[in-house]
PDB file of N, CA and C in Angstrom:
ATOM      1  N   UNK A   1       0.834  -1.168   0.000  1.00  0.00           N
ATOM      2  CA  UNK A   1       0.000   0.000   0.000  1.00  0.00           C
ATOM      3  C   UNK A   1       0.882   1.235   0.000  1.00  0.00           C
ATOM      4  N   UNK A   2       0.729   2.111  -0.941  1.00  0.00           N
ATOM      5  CA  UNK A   2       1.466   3.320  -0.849  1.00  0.00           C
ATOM      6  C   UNK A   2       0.085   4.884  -0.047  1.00  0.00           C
ATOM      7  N   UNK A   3       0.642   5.044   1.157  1.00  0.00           N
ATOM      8  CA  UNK A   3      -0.544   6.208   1.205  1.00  0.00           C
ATOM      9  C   UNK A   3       0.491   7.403   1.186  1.00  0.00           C
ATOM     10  N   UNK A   4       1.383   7.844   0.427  1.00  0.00           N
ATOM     11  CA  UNK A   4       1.824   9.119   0.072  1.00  0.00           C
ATOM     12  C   UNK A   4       1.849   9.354  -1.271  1.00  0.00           C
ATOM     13  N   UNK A   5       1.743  10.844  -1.902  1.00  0.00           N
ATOM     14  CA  UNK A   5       1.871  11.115  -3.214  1.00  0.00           C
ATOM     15  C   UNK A   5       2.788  10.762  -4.098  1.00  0.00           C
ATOM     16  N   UNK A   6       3.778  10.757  -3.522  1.00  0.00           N
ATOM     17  CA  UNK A   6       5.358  10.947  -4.056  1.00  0.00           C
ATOM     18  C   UNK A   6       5.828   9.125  -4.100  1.00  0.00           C
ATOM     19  N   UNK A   7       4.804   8.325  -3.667  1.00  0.00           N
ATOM     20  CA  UNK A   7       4.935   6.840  -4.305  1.00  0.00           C
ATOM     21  C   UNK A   7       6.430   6.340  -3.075  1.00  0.00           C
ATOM     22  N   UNK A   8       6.488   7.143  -1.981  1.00  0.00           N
ATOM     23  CA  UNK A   8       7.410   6.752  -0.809  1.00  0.00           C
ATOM     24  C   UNK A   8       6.251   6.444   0.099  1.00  0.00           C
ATOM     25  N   UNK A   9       7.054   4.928   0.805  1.00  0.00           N
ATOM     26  CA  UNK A   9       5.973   4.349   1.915  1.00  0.00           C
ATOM     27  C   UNK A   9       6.018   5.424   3.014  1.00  0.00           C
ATOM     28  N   UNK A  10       4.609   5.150   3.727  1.00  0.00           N
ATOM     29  CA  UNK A  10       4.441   6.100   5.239  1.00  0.00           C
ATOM     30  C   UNK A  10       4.875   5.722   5.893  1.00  0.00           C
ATOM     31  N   UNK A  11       5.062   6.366   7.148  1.00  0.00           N
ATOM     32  CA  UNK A  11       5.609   6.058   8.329  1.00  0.00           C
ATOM     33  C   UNK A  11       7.443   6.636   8.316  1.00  0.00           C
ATOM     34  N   UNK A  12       8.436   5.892   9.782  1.00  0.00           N
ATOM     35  CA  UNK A  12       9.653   6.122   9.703  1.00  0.00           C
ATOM     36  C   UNK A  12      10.241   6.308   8.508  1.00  0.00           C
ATOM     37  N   UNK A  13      10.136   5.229   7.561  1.00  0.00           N
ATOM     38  CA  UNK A  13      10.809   5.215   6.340  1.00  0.00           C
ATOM     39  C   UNK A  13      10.929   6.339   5.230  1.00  0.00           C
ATOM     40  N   UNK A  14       9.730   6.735   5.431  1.00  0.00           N
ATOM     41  CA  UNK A  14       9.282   8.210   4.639  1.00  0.00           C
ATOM     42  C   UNK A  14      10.326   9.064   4.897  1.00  0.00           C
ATOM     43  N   UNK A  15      10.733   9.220   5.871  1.00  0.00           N
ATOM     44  CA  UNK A  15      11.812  10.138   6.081  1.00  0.00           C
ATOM     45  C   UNK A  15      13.400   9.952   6.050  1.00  0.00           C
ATOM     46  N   UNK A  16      13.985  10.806   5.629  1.00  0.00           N
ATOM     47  CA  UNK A  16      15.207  10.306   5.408  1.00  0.00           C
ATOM     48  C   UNK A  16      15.610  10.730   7.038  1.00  0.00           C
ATOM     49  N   UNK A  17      16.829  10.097   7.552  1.00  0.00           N
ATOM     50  CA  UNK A  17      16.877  10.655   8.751  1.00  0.00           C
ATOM     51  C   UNK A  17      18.471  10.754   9.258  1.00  0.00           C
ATOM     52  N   UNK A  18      18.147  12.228   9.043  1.00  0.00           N
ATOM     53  CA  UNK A  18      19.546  13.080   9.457  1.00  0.00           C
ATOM     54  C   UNK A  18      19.953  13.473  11.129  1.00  0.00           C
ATOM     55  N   UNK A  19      20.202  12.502  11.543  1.00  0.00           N
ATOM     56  CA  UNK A  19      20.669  12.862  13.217  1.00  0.00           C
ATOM     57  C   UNK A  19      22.028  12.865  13.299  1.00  0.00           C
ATOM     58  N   UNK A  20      22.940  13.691  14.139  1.00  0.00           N
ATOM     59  CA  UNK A  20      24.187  14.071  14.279  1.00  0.00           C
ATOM     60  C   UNK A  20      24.759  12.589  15.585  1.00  0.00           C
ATOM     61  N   UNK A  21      25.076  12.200  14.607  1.00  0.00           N
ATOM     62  CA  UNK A  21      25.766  10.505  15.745  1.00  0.00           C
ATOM     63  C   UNK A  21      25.936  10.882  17.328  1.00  0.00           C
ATOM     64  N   UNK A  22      26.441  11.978  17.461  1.00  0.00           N
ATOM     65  CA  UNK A  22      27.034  12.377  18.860  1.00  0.00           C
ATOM     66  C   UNK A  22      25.713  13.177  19.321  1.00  0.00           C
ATOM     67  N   UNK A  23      24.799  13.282  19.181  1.00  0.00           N
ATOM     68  CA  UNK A  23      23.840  13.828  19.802  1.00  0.00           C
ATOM     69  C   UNK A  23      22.373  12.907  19.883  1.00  0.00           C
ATOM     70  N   UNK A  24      21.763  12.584  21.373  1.00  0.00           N
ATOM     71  CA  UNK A  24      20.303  11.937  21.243  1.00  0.00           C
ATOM     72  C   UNK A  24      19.874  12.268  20.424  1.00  0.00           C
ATOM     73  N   UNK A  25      18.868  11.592  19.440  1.00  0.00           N
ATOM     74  CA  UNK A  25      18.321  11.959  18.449  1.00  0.00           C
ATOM     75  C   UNK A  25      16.892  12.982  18.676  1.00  0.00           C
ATOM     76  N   UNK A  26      16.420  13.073  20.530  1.00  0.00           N
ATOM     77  CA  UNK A  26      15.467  13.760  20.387  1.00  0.00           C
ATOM     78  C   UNK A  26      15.940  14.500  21.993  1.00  0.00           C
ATOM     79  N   UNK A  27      15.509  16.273  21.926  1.00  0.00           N
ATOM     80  CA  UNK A  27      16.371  16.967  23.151  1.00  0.00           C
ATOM     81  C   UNK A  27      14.851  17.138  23.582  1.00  0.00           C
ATOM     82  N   UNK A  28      14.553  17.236  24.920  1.00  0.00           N
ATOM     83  CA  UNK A  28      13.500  17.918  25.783  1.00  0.00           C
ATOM     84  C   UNK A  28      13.912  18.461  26.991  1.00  0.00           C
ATOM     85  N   UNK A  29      13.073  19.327  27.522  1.00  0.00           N
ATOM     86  CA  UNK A  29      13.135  20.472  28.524  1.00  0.00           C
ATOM     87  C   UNK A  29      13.186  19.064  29.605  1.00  0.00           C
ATOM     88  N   UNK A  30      11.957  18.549  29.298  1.00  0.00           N
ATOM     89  CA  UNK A  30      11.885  17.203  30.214  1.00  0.00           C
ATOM     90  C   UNK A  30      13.317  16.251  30.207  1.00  0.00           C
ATOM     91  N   UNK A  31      14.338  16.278  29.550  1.00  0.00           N
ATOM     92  CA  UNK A  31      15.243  15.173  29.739  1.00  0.00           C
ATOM     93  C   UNK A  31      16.285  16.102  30.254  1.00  0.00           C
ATOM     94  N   UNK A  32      16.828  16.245  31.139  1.00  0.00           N
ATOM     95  CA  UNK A  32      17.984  16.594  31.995  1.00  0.00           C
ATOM     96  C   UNK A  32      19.040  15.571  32.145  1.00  0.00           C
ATOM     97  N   UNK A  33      20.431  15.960  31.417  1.00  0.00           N
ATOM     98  CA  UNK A  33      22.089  15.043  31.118  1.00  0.00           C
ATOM     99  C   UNK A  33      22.169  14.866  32.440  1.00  0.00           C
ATOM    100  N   UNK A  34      22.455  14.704  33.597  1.00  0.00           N
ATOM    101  CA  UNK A  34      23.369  14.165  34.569  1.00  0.00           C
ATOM    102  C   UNK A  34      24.310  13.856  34.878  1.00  0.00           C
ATOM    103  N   UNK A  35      24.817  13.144  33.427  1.00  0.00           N
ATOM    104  CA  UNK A  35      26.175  12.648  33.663  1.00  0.00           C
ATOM    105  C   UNK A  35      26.465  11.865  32.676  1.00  0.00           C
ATOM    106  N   UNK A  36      28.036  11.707  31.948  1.00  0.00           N
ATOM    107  CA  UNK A  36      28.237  10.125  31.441  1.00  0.00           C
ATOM    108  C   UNK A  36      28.994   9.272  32.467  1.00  0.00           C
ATOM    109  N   UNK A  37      29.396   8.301  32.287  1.00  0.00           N
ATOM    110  CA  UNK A  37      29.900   7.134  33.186  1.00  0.00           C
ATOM    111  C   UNK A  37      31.044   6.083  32.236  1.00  0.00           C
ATOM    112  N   UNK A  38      32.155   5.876  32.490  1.00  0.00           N
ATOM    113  CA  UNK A  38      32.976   4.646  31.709  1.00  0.00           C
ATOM    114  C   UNK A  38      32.474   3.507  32.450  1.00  0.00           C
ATOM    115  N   UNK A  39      31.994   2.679  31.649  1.00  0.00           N
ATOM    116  CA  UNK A  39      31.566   0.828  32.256  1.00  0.00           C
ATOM    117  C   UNK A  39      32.189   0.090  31.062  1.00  0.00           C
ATOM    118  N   UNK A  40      33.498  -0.467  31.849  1.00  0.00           N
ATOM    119  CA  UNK A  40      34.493  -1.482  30.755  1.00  0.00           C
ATOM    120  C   UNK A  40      34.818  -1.023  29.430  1.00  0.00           C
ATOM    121  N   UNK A  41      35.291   0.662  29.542  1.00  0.00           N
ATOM    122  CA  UNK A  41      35.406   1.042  27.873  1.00  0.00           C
ATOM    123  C   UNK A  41      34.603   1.364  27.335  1.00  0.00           C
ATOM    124  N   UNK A  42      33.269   1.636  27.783  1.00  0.00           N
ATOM    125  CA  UNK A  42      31.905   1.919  26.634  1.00  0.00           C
ATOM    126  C   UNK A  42      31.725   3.245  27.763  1.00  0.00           C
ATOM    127  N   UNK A  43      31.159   4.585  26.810  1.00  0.00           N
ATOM    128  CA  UNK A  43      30.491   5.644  27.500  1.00  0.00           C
ATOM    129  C   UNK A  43      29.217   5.343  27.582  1.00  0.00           C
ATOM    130  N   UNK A  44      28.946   5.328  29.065  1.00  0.00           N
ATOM    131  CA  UNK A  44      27.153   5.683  28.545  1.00  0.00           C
ATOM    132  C   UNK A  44      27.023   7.110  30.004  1.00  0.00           C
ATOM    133  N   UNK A  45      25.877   7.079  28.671  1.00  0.00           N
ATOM    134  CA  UNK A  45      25.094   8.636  29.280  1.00  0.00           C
ATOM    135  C   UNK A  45      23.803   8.572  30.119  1.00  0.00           C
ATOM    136  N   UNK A  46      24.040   9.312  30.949  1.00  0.00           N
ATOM    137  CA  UNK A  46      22.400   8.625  32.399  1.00  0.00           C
ATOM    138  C   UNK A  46      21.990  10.130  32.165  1.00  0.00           C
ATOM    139  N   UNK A  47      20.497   9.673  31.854  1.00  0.00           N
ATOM    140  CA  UNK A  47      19.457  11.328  31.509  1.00  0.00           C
ATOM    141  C   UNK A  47      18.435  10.910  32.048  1.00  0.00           C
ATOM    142  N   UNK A  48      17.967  12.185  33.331  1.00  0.00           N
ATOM    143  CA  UNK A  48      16.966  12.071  34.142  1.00  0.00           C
ATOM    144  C   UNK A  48      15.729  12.589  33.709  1.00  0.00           C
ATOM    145  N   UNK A  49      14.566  11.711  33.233  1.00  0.00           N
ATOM    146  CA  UNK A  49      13.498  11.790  32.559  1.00  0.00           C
ATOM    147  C   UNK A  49      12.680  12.593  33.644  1.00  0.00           C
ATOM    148  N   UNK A  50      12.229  13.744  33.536  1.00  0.00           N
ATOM    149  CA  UNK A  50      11.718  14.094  34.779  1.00  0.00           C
ATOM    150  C   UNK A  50       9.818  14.023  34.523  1.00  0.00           C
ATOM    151  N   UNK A  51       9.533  13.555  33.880  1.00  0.00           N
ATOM    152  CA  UNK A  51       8.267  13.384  33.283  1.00  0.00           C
ATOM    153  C   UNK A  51       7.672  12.060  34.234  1.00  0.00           C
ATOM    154  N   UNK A  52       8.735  11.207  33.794  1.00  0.00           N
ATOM    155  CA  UNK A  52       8.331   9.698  34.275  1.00  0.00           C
ATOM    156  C   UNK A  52       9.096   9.659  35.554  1.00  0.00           C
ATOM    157  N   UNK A  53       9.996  10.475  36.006  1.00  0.00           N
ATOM    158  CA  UNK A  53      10.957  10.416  36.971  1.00  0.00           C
ATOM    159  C   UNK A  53      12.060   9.082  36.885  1.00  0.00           C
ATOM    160  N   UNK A  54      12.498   8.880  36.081  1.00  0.00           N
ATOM    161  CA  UNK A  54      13.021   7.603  35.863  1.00  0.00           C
ATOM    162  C   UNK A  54      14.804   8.683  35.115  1.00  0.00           C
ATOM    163  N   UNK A  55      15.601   7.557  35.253  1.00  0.00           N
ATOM    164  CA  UNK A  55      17.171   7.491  34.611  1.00  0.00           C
ATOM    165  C   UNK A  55      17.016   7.141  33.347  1.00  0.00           C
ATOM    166  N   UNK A  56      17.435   7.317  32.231  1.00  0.00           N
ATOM    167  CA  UNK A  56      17.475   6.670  30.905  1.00  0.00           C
ATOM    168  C   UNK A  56      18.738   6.570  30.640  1.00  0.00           C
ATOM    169  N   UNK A  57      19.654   5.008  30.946  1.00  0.00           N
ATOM    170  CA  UNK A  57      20.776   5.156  30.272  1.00  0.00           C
ATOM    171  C   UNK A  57      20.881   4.692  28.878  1.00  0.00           C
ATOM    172  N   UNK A  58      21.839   5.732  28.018  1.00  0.00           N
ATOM    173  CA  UNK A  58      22.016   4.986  26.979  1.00  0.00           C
ATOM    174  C   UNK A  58      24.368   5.397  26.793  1.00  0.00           C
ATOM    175  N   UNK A  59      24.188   4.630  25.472  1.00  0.00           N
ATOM    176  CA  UNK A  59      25.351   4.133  25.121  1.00  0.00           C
ATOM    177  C   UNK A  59      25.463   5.178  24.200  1.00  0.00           C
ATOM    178  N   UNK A  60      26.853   6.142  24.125  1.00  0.00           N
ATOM    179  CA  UNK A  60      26.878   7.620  23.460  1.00  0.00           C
ATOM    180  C   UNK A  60      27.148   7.078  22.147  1.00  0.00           C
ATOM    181  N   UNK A  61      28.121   6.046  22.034  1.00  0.00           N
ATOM    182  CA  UNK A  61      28.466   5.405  20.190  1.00  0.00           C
ATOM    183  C   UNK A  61      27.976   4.003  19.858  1.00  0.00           C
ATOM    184  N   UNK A  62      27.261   3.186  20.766  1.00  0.00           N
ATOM    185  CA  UNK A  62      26.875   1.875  20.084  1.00  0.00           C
ATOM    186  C   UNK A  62      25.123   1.716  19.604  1.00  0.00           C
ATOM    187  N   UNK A  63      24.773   1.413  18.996  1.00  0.00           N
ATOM    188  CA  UNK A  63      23.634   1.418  18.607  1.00  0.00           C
ATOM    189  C   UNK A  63      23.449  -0.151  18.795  1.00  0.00           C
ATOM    190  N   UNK A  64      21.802  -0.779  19.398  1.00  0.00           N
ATOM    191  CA  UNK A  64      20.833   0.534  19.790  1.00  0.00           C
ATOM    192  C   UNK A  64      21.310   1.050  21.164  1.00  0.00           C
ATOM    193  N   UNK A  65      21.019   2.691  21.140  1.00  0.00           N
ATOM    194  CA  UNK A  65      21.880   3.492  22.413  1.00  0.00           C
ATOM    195  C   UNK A  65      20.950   3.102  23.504  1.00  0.00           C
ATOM    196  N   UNK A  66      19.815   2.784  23.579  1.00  0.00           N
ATOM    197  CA  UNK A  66      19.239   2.418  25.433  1.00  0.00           C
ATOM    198  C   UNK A  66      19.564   1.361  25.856  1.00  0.00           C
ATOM    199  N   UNK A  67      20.349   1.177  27.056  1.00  0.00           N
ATOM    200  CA  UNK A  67      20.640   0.168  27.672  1.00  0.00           C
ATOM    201  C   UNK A  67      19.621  -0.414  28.521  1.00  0.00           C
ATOM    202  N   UNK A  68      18.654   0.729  29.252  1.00  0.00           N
ATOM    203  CA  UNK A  68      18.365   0.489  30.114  1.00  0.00           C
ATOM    204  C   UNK A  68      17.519   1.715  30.542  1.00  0.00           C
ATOM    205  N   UNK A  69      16.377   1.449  31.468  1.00  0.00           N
ATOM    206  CA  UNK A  69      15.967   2.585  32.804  1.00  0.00           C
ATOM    207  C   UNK A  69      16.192   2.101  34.068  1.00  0.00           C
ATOM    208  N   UNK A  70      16.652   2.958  34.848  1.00  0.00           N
ATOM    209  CA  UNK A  70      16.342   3.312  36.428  1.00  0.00           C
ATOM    210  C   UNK A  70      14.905   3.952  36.791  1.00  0.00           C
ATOM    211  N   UNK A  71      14.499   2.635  37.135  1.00  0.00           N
ATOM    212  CA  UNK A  71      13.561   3.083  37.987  1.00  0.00           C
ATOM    213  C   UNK A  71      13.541   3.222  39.730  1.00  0.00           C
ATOM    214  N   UNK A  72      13.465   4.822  40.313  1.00  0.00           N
ATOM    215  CA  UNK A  72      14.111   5.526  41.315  1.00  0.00           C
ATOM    216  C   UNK A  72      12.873   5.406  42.594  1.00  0.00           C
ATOM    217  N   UNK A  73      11.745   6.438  42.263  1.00  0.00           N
ATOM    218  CA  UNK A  73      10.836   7.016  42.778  1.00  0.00           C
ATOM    219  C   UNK A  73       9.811   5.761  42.968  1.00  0.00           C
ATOM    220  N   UNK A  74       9.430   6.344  44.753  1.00  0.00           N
ATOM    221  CA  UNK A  74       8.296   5.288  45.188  1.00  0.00           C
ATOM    222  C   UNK A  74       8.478   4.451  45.878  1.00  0.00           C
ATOM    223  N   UNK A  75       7.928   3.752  46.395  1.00  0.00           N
ATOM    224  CA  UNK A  75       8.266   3.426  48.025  1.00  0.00           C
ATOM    225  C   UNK A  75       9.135   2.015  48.097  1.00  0.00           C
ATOM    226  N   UNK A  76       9.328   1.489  46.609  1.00  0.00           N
ATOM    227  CA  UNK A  76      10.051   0.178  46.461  1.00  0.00           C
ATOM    228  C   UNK A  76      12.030   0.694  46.215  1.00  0.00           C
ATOM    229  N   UNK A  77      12.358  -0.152  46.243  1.00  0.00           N
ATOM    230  CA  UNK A  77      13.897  -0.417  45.864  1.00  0.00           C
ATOM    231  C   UNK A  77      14.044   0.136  44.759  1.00  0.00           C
ATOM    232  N   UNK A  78      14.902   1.203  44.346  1.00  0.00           N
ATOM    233  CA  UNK A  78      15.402   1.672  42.909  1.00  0.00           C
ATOM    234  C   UNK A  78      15.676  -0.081  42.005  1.00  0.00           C
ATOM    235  N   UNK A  79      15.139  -0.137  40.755  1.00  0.00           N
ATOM    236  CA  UNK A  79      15.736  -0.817  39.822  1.00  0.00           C
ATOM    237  C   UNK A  79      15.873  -0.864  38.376  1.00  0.00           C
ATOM    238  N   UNK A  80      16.574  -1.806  37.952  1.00  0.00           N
ATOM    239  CA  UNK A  80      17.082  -1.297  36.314  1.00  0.00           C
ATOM    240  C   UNK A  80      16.124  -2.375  35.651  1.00  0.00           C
ATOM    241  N   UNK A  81      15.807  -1.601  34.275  1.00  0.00           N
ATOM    242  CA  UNK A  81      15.284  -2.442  33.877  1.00  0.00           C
ATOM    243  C   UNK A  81      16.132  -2.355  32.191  1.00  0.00           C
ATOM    244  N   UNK A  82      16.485  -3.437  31.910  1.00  0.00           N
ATOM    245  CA  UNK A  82      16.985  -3.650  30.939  1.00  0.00           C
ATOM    246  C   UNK A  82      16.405  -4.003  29.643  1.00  0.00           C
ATOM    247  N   UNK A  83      17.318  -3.375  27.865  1.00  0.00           N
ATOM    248  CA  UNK A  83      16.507  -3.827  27.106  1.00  0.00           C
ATOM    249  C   UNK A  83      16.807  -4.603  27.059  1.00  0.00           C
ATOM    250  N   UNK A  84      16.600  -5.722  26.285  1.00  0.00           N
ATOM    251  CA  UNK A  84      16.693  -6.962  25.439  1.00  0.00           C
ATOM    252  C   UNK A  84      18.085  -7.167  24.652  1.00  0.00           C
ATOM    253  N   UNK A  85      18.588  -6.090  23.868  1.00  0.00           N
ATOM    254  CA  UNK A  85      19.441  -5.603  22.952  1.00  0.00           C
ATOM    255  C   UNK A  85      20.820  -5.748  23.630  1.00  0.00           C
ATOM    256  N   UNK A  86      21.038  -5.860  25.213  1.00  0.00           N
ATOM    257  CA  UNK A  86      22.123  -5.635  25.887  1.00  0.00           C
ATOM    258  C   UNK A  86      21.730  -6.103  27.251  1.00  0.00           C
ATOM    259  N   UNK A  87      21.128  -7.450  27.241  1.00  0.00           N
ATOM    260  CA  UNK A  87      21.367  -8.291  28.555  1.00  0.00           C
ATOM    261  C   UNK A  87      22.593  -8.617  28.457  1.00  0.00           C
ATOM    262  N   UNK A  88      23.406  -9.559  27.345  1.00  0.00           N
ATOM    263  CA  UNK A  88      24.431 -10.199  27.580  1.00  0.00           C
ATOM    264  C   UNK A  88      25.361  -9.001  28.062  1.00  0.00           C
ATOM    265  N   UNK A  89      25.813  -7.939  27.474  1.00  0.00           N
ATOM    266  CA  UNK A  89      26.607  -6.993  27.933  1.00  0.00           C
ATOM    267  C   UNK A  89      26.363  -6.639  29.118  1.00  0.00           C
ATOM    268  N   UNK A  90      24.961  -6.468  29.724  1.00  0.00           N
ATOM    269  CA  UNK A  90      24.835  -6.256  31.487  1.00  0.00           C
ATOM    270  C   UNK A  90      24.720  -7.234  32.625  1.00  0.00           C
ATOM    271  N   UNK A  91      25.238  -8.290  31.804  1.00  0.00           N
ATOM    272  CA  UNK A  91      24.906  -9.879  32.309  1.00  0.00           C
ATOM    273  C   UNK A  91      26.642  -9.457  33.452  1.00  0.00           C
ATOM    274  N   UNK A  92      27.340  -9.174  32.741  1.00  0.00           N
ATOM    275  CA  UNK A  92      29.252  -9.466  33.066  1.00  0.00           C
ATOM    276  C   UNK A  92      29.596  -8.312  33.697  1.00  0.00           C
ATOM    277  N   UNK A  93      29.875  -9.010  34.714  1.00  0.00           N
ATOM    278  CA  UNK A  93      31.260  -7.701  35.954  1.00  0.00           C
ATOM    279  C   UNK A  93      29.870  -7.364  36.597  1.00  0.00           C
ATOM    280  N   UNK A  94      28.862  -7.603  36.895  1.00  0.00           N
ATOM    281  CA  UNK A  94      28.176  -6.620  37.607  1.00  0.00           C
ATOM    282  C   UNK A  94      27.578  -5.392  36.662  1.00  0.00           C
ATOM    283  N   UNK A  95      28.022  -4.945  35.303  1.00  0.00           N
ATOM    284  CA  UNK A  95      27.207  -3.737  34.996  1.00  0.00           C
ATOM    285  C   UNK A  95      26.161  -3.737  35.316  1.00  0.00           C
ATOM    286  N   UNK A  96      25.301  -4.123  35.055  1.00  0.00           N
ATOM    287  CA  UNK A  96      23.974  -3.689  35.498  1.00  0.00           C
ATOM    288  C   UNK A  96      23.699  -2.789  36.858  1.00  0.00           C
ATOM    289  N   UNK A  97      24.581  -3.325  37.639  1.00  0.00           N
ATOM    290  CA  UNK A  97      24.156  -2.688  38.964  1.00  0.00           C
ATOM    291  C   UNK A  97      24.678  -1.520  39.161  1.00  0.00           C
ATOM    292  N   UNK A  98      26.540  -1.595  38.862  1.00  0.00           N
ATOM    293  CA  UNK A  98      26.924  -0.315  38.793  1.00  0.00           C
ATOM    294  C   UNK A  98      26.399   0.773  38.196  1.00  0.00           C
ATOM    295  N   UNK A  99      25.911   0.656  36.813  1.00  0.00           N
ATOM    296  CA  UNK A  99      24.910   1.364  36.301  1.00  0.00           C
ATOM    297  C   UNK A  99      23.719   2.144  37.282  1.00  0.00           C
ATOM    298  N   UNK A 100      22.941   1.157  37.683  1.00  0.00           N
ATOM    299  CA  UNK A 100      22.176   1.660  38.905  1.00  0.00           C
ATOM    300  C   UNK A 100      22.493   2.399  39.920  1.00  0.00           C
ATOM    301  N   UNK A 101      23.855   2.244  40.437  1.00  0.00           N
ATOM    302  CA  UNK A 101      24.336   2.538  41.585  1.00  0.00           C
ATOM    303  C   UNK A 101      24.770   4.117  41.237  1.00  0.00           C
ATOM    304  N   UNK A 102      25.539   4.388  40.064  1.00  0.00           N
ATOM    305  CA  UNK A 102      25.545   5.537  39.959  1.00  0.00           C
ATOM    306  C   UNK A 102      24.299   6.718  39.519  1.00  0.00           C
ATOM    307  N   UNK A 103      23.067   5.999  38.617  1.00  0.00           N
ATOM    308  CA  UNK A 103      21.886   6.640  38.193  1.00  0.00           C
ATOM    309  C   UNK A 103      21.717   6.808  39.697  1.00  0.00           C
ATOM    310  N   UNK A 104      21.575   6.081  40.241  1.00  0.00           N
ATOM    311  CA  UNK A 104      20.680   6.652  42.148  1.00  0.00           C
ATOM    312  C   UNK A 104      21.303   7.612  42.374  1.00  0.00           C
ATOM    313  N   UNK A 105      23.077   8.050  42.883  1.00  0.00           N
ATOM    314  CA  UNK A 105      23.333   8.863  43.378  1.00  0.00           C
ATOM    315  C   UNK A 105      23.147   9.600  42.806  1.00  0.00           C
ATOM    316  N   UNK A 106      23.120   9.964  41.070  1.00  0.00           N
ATOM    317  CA  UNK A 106      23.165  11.291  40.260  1.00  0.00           C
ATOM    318  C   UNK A 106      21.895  11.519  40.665  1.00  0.00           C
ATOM    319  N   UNK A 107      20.974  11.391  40.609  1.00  0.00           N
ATOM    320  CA  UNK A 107      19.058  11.026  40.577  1.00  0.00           C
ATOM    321  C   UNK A 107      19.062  12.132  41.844  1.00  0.00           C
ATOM    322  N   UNK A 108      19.585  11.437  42.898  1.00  0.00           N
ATOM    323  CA  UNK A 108      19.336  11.948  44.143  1.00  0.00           C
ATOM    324  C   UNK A 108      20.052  13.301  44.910  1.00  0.00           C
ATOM    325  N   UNK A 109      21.105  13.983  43.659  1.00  0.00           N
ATOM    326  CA  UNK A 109      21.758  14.883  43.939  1.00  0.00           C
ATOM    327  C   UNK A 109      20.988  15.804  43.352  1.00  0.00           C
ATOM    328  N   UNK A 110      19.854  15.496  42.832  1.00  0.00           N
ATOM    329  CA  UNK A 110      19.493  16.932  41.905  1.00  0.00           C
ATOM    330  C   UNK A 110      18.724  17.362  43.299  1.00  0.00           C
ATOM    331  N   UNK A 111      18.127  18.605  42.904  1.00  0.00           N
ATOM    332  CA  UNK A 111      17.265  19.462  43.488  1.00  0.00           C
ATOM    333  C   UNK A 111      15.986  18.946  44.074  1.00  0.00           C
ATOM    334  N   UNK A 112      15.664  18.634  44.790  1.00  0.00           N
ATOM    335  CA  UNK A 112      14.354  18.202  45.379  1.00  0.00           C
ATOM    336  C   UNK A 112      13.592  16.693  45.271  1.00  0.00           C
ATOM    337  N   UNK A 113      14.980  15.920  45.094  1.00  0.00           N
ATOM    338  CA  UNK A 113      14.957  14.297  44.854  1.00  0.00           C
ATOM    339  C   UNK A 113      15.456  14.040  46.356  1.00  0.00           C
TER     340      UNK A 113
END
């Protein structure tokens, strides 16, 4: 099914898509940087979603860049929840947790956390 004029399929594909490698592909008032972190040679970047109140880490050069959320807020135990894309990588040394361990303290240094 083609539903555009120009005989290009709808949706993602329709668009060609120009994002600058070194930059998230989408900025909001709502996403606040925090910090990056070295875990075994890989940068990743922890951005405090203040919408959902949650950590969003992702990976600054490997694609796909989300590793993961921290979930912070609420009366249970902070925890990570991982994608799919990068269990085995958070499986070894503990990342996963360290990950966590630093999203909490950054999380909890901001302003009124």
């Amino acid at each position: 099914m083609i539903a555009r004029h120009d005989s290009r399929p709808a949706g993602p594909v329709a668009a060609p898509r120009t994002v600058d490698p070194l930059r998230r592909p989408v900025r909001s008032s709502c996403l606040i940087e925090l910090g990056r972190i070295k875990v075994d040679g890989r940068e990743v970047e922890l951005v405090w979603s203040t919408l959902s109140d949650t950590v969003l880490a992702d990976f600054s050069e490997v694609e796909p860049r989300r590793i993961g959320t921290a979930v912070i807020g609420g009366p249970a135990e902070p925890a990570f929840i991982a994608q799919p894309n990068h269990l085995d990588w958070l499986g070894y040394e503990d990342r996963e947790a360290r990950i966590l361990r630093v999203a909490v303290r950054l999380y909890r240094q901001q302003p009124g956390n």
